[in-house]
C-alpha atoms as a PDB file:
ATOM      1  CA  UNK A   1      43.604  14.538  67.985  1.00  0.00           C
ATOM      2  CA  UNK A   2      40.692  17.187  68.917  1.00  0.00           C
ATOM      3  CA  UNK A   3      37.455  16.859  67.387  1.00  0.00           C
ATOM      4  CA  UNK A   4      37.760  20.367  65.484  1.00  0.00           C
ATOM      5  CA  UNK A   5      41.054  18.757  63.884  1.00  0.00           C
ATOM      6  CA  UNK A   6      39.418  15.431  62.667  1.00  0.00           C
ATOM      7  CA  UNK A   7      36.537  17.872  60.858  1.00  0.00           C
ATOM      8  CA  UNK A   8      38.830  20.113  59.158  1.00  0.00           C
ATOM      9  CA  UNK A   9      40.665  16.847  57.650  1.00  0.00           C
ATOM     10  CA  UNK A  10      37.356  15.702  56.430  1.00  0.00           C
ATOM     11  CA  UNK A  11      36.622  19.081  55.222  1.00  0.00           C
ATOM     12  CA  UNK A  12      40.061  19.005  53.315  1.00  0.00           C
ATOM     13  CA  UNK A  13      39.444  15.473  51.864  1.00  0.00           C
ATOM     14  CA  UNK A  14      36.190  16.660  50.383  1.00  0.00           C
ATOM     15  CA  UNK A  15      37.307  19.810  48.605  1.00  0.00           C
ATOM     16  CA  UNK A  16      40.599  17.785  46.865  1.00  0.00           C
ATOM     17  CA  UNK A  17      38.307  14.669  46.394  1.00  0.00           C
ATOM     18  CA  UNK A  18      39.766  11.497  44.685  1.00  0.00           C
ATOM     19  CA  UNK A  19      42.688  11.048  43.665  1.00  0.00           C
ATOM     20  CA  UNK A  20      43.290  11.093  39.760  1.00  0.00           C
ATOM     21  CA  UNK A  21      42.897   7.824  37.528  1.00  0.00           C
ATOM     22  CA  UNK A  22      45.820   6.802  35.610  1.00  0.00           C
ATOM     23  CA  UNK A  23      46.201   6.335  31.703  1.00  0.00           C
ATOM     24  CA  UNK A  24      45.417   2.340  32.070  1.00  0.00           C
ATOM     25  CA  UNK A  25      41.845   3.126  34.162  1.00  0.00           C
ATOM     26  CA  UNK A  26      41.057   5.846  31.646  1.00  0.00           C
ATOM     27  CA  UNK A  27      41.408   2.927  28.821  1.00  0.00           C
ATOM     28  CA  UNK A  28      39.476   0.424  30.872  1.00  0.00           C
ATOM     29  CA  UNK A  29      36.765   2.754  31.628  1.00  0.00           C
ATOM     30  CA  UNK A  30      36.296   4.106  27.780  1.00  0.00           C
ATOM     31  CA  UNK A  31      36.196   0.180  26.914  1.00  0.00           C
ATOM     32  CA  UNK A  32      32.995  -0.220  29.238  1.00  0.00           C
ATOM     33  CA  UNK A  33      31.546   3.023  28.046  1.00  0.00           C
ATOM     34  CA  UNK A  34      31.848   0.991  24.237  1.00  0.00           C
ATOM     35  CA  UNK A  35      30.442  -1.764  25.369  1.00  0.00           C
ATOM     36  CA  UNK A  36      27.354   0.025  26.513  1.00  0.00           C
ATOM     37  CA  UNK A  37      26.749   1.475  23.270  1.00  0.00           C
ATOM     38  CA  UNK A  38      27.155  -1.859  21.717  1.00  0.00           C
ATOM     39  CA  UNK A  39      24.559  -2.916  23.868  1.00  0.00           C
ATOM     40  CA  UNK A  40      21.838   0.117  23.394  1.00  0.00           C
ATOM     41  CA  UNK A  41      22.201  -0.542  19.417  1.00  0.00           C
ATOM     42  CA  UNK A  42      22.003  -4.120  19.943  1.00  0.00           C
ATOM     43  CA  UNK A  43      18.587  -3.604  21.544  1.00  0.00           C
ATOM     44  CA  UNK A  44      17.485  -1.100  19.093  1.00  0.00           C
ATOM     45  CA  UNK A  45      18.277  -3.465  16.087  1.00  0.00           C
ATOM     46  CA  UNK A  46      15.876  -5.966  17.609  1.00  0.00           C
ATOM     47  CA  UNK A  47      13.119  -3.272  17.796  1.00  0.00           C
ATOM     48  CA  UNK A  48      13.431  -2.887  14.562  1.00  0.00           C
ATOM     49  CA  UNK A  49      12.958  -6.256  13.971  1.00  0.00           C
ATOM     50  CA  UNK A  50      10.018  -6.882  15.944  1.00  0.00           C
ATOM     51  CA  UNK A  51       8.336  -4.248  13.800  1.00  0.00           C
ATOM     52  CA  UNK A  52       9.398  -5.259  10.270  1.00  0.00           C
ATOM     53  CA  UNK A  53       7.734  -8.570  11.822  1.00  0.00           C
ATOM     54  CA  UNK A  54       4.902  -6.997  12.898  1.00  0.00           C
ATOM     55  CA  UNK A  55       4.109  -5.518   9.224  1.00  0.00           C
ATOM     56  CA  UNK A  56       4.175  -8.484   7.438  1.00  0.00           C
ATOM     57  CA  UNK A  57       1.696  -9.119   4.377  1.00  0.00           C
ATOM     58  CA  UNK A  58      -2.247 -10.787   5.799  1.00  0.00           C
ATOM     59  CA  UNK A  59      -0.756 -14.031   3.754  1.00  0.00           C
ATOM     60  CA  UNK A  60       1.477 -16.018   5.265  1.00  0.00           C
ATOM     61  CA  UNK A  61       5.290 -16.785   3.527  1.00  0.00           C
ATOM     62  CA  UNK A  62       5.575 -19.404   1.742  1.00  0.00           C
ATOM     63  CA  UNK A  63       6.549 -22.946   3.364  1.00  0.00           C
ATOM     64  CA  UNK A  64       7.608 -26.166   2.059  1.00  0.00           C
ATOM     65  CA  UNK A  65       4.669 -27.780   3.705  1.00  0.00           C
ATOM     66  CA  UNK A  66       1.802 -25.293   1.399  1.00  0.00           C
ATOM     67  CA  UNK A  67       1.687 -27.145  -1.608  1.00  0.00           C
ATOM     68  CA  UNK A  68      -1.103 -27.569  -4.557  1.00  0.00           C
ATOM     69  CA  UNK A  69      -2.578 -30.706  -5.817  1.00  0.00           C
ATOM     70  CA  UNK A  70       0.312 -31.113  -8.098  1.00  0.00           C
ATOM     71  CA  UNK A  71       2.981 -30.962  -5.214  1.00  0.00           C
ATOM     72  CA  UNK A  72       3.980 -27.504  -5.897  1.00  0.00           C
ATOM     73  CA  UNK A  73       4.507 -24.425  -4.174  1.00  0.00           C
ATOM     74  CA  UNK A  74       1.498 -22.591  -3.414  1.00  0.00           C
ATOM     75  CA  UNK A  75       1.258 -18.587  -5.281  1.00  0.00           C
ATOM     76  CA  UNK A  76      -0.148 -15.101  -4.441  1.00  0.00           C
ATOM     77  CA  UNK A  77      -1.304 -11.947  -6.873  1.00  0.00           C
ATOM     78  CA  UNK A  78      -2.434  -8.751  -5.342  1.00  0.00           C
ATOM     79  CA  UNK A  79      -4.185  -6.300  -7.552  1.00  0.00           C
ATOM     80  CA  UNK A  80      -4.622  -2.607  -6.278  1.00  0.00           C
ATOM     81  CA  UNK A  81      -8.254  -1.114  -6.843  1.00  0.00           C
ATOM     82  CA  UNK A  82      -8.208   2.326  -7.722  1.00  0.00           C
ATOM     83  CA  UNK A  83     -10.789   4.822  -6.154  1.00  0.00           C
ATOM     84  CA  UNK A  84     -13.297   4.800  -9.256  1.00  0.00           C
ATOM     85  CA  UNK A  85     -13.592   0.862  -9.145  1.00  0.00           C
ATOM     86  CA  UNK A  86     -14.314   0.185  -5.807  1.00  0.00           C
ATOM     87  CA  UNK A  87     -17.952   1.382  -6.220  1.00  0.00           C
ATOM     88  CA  UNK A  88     -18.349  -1.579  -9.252  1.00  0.00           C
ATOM     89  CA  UNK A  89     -16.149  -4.090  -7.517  1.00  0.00           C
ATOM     90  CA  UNK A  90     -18.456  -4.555  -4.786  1.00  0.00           C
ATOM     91  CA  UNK A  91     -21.360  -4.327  -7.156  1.00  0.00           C
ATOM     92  CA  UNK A  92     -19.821  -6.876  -9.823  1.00  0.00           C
ATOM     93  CA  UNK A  93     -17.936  -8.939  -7.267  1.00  0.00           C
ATOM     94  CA  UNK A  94     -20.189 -12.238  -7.320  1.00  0.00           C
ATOM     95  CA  UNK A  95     -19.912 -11.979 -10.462  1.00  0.00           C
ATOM     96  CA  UNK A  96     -16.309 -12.045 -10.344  1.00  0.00           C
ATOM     97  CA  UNK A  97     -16.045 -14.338  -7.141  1.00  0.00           C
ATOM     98  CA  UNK A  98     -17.552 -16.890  -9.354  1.00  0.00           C
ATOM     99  CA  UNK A  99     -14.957 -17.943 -12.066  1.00  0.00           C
ATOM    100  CA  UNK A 100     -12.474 -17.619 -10.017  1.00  0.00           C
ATOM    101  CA  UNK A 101     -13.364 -19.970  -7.030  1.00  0.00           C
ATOM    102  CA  UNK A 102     -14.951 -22.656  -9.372  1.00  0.00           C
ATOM    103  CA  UNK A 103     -13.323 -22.849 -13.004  1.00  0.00           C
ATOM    104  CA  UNK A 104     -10.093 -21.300 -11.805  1.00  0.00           C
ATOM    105  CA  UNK A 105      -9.650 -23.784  -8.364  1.00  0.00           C
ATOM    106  CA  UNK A 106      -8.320 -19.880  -6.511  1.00  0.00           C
ATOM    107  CA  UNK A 107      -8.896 -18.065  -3.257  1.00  0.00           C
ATOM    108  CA  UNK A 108     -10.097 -14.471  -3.190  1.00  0.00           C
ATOM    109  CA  UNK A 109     -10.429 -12.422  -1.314  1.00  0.00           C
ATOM    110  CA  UNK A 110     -11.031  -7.964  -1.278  1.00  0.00           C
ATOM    111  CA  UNK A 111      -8.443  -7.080   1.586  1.00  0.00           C
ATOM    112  CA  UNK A 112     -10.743  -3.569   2.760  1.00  0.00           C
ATOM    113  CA  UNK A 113      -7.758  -2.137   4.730  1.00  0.00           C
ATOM    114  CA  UNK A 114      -5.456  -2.158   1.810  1.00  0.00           C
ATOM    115  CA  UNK A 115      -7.448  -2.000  -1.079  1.00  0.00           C
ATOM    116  CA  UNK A 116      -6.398  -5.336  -2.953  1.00  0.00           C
ATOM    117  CA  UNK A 117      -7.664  -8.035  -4.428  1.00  0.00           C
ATOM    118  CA  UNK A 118      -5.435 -10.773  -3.641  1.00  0.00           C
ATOM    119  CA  UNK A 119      -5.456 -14.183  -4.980  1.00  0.00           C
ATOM    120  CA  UNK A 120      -3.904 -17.762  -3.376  1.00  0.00           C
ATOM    121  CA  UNK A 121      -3.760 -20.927  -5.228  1.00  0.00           C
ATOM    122  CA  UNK A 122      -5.119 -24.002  -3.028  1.00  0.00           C
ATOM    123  CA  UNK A 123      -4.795 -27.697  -2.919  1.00  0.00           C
ATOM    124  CA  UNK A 124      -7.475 -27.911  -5.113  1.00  0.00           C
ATOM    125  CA  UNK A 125      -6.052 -25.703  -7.839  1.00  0.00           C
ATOM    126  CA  UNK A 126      -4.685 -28.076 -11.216  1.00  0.00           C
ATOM    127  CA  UNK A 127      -4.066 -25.337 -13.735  1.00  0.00           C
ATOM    128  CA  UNK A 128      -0.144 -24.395 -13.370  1.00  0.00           C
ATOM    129  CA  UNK A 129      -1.535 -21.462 -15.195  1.00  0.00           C
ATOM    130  CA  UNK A 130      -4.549 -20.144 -13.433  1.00  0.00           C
ATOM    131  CA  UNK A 131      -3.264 -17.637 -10.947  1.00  0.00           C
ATOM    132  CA  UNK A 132      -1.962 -15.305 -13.443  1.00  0.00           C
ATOM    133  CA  UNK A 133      -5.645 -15.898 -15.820  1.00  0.00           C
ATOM    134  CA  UNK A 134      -7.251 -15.239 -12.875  1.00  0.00           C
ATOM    135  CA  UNK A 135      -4.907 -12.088 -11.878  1.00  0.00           C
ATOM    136  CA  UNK A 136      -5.132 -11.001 -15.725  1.00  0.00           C
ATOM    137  CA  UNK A 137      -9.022 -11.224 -15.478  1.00  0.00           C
ATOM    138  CA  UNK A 138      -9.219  -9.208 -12.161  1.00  0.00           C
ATOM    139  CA  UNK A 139      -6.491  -6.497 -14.063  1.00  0.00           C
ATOM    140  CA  UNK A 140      -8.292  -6.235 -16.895  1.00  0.00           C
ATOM    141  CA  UNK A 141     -11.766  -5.263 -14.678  1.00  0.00           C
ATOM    142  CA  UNK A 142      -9.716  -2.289 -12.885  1.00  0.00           C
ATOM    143  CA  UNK A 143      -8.492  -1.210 -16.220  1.00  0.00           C
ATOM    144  CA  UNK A 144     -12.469  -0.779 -16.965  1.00  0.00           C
ATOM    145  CA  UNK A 145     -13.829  -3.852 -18.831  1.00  0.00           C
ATOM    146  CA  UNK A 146     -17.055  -5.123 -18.320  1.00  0.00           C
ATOM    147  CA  UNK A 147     -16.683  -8.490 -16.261  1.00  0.00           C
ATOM    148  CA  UNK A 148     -18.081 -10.550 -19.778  1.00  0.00           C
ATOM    149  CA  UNK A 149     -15.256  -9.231 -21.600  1.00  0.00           C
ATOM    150  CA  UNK A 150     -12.523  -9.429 -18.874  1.00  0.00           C
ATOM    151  CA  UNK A 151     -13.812 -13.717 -18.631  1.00  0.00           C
ATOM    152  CA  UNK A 152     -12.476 -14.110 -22.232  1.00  0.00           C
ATOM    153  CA  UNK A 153      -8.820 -14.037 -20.180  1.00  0.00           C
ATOM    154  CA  UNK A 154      -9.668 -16.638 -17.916  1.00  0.00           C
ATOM    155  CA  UNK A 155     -11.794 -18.634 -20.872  1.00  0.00           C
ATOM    156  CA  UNK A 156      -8.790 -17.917 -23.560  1.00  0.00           C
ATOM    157  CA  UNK A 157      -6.038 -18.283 -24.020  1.00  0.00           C
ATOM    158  CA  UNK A 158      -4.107 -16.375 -26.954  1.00  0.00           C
ATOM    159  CA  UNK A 159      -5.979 -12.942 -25.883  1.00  0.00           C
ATOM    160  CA  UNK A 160      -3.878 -10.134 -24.434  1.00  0.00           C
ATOM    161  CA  UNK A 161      -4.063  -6.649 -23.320  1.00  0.00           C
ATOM    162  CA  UNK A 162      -2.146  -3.595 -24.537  1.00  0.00           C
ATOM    163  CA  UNK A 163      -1.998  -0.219 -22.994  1.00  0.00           C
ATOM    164  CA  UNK A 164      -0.835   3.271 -24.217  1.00  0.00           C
ATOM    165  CA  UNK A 165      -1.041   6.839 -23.859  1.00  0.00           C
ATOM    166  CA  UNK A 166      -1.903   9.336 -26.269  1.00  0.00           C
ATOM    167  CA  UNK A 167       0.857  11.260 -25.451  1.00  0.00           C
ATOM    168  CA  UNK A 168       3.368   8.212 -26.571  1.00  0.00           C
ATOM    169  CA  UNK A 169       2.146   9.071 -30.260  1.00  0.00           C
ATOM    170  CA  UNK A 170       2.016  12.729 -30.107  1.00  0.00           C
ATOM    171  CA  UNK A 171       3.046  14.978 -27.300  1.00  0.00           C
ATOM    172  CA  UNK A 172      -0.810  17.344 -26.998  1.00  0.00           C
ATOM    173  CA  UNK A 173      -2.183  19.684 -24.685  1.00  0.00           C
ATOM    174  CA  UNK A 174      -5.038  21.467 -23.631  1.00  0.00           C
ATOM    175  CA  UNK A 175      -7.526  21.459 -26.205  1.00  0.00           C
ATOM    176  CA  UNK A 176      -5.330  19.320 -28.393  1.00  0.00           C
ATOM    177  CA  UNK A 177      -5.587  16.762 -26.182  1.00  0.00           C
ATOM    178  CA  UNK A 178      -9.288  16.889 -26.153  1.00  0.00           C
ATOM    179  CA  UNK A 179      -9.754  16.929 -29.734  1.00  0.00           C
ATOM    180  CA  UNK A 180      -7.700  13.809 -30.314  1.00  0.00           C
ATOM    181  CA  UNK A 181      -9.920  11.687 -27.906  1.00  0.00           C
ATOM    182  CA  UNK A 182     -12.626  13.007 -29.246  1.00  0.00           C
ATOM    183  CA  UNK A 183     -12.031  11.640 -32.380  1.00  0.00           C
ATOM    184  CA  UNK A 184     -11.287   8.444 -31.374  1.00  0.00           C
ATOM    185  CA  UNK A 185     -14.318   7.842 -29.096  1.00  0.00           C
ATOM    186  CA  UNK A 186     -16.403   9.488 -32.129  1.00  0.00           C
ATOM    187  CA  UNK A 187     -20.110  11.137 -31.879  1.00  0.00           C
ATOM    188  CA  UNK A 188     -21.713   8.999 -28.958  1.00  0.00           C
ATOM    189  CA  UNK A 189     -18.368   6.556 -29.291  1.00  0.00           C
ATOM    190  CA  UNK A 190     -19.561   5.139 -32.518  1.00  0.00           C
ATOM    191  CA  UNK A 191     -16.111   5.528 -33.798  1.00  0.00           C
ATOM    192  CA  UNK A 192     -14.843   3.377 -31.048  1.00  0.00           C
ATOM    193  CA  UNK A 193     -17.675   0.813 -31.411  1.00  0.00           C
ATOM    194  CA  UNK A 194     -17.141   0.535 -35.504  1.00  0.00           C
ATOM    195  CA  UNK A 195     -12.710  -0.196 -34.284  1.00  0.00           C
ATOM    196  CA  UNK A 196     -14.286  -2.678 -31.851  1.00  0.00           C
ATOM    197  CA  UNK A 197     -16.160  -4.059 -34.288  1.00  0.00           C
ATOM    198  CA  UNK A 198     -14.182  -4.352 -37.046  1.00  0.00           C
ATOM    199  CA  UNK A 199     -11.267  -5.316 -35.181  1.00  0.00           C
ATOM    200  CA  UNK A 200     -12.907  -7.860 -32.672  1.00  0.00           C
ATOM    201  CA  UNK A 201     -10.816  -6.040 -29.960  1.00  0.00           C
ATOM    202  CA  UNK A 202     -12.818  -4.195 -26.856  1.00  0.00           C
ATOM    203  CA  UNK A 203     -11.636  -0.719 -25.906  1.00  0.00           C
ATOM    204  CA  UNK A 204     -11.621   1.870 -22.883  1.00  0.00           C
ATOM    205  CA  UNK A 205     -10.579   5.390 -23.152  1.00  0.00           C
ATOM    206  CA  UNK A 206      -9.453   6.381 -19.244  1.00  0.00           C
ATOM    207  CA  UNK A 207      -8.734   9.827 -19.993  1.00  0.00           C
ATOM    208  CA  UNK A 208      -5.311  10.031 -22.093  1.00  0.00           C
ATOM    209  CA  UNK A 209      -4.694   6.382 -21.496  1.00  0.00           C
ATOM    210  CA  UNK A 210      -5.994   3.896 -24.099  1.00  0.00           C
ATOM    211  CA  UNK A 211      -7.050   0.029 -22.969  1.00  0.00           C
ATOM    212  CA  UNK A 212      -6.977  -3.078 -25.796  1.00  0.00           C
ATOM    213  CA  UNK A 213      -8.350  -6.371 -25.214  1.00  0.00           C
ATOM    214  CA  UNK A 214      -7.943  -8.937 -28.071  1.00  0.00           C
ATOM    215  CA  UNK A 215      -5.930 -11.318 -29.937  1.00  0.00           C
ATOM    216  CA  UNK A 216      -1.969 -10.130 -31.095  1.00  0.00           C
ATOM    217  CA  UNK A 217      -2.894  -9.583 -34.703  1.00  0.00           C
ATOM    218  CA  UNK A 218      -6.341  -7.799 -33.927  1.00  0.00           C
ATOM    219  CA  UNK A 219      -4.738  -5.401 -31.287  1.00  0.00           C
ATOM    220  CA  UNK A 220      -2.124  -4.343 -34.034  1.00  0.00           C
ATOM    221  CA  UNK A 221      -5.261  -3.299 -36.298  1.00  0.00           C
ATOM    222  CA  UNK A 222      -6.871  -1.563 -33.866  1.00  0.00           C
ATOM    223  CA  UNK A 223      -3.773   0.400 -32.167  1.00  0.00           C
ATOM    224  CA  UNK A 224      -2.728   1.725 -35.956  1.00  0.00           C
ATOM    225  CA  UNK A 225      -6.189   2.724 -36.534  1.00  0.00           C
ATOM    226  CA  UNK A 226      -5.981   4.412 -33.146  1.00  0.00           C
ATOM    227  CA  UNK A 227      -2.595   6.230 -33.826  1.00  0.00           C
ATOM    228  CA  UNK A 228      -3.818   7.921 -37.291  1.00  0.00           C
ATOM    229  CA  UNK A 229      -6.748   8.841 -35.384  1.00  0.00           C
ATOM    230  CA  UNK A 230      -4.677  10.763 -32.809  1.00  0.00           C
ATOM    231  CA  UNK A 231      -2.455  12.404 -35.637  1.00  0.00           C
ATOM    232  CA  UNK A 232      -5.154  13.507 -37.364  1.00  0.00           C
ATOM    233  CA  UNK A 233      -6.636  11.522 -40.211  1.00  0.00           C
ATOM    234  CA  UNK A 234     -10.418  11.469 -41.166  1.00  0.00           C
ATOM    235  CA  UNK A 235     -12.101   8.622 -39.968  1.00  0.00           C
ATOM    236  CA  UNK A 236     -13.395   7.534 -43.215  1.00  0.00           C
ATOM    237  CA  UNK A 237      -9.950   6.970 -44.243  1.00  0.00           C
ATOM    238  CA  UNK A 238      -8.812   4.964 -41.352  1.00  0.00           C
ATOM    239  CA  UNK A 239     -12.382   2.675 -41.471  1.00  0.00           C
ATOM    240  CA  UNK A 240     -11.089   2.226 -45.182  1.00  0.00           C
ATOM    241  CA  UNK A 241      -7.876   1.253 -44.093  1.00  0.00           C
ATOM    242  CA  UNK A 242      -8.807  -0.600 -41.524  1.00  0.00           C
ATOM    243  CA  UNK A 243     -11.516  -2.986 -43.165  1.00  0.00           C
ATOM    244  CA  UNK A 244      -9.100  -3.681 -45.644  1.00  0.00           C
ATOM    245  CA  UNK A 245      -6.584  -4.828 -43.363  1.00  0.00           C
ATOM    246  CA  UNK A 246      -9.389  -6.954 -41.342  1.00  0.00           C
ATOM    247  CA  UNK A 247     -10.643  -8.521 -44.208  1.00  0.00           C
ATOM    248  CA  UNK A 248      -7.046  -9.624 -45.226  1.00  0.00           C
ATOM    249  CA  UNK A 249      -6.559 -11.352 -41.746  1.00  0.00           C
ATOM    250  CA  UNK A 250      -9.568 -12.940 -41.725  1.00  0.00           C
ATOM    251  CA  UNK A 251      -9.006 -14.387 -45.039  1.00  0.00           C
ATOM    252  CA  UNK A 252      -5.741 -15.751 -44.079  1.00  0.00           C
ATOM    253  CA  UNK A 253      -7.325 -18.007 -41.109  1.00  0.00           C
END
């Protein structure tokens, strides 16, 4: 065979190329292609997993081998600051760092990147009780109570806190809105320190939201004395009202 001949034959084999796969090759070849995939999610699931690992909490999961004094499982809190207690955390935070490490038995720490106070029971900790004192006493701070009043939570034990908004007595507005926390803070807040008072409760107005620290039966008092304040009655009726009602508690202890 010439030369030119065995050229145009190549030349021929490349233009018709291959010949055809049949229906069983197709199937084999569309399994592989499956198996690929299989193998791409496979991988991806595991990426996802190294990151969900990679996020985990600064405290480590619990184990059976962290355990307190009494054997049991050691316990975390975390307690967001907002923005307008940050300033005062750092300023009161020996002060708050204090009762907690030494009456309480806790660690705490102020976790900067987050913005949390978080709290860890040790080996050293005895109270089953004190991680949730000492995450009610941190609470109470960010809510805006002083640090002497927020220690009667960690010193106590029957004293609770009860929050509402103004708006879950009467829906206000605007100017309405105003008025009604005006009244209850009073001229230079004496009406709030005369409910404080009488009551034996402490108080913080945050805007429309309304903060009480006491015992059951005292925070009763002072929320209904709050409430006709917000739907309008004089304050010389509710002190009325509300002395009489004090002195009939304190006559029944």
């Amino acid at each position: 065979m010439a030369s030119g001949d065995v050229m145009a034959n190549n030349v021929e084999g490349e233009e018709k190329g291959a010949p055809l796969a049949t229906s069983d090759q197709l199937d084999e070849f569309t399994v592989v292609k499956r198996k690929r995939k299989a193998s791409v999610l496979d991988s991806m699931e595991q990426d996802e997993s190294a990151v969900s690992e990679a996020k985990r909490p600064n405290f480590p999961p619990l184990t059976g081998q962290a355990l307190t004094s009494d054997g049991g499982k050691l316990e975390y809190r975390r307690i967001a600051v907002p923005p307008h207690r940050y300033t005062p955390l750092k300023e009161n935070w020996m002060k708050i760092f204090t009762p907690v490490v030494e009456q309480l038995k806790l660690q705490i720490r102020l976790n900067l990147k987050t913005r949390h106070v978080e709290l860890k029971t040790s080996r050293f900790t005895v109270d089953h009780g004190a991680i949730q004192k000492g995450s009610d006493f941190v609470h109470a701070f960010m809510l805006g109570f002083d640090v002497e009043d927020a220690l009667a939570l960690v010193r106590l034990d029957d004293l609770f806190i009860d929050s509402f908004e103004i708006q879950d007595v009467k829906p206000l507005k605007g100017d309405h809105l105003s008025r009604a926390i005006g009244r209850i803070a009073g001229s230079g807040g004496r009406t709030k320190f005369t409910i404080e008072n009488v009551t034996k409760t402490r108080i913080v107005l945050a805007e429309s939201k309304i903060h009480i620290l006491g015992s059951f039966q005292n925070i009763k008092v002072a929320r209904n004395a709050i409430c006709s304040l917000i739907l309008g009655s004089p304050p010389s009726k509710v002190y009325g009202h509300m002395r009489s009602v004090a002195g009939k508690l304190s006559e029944r202890f």
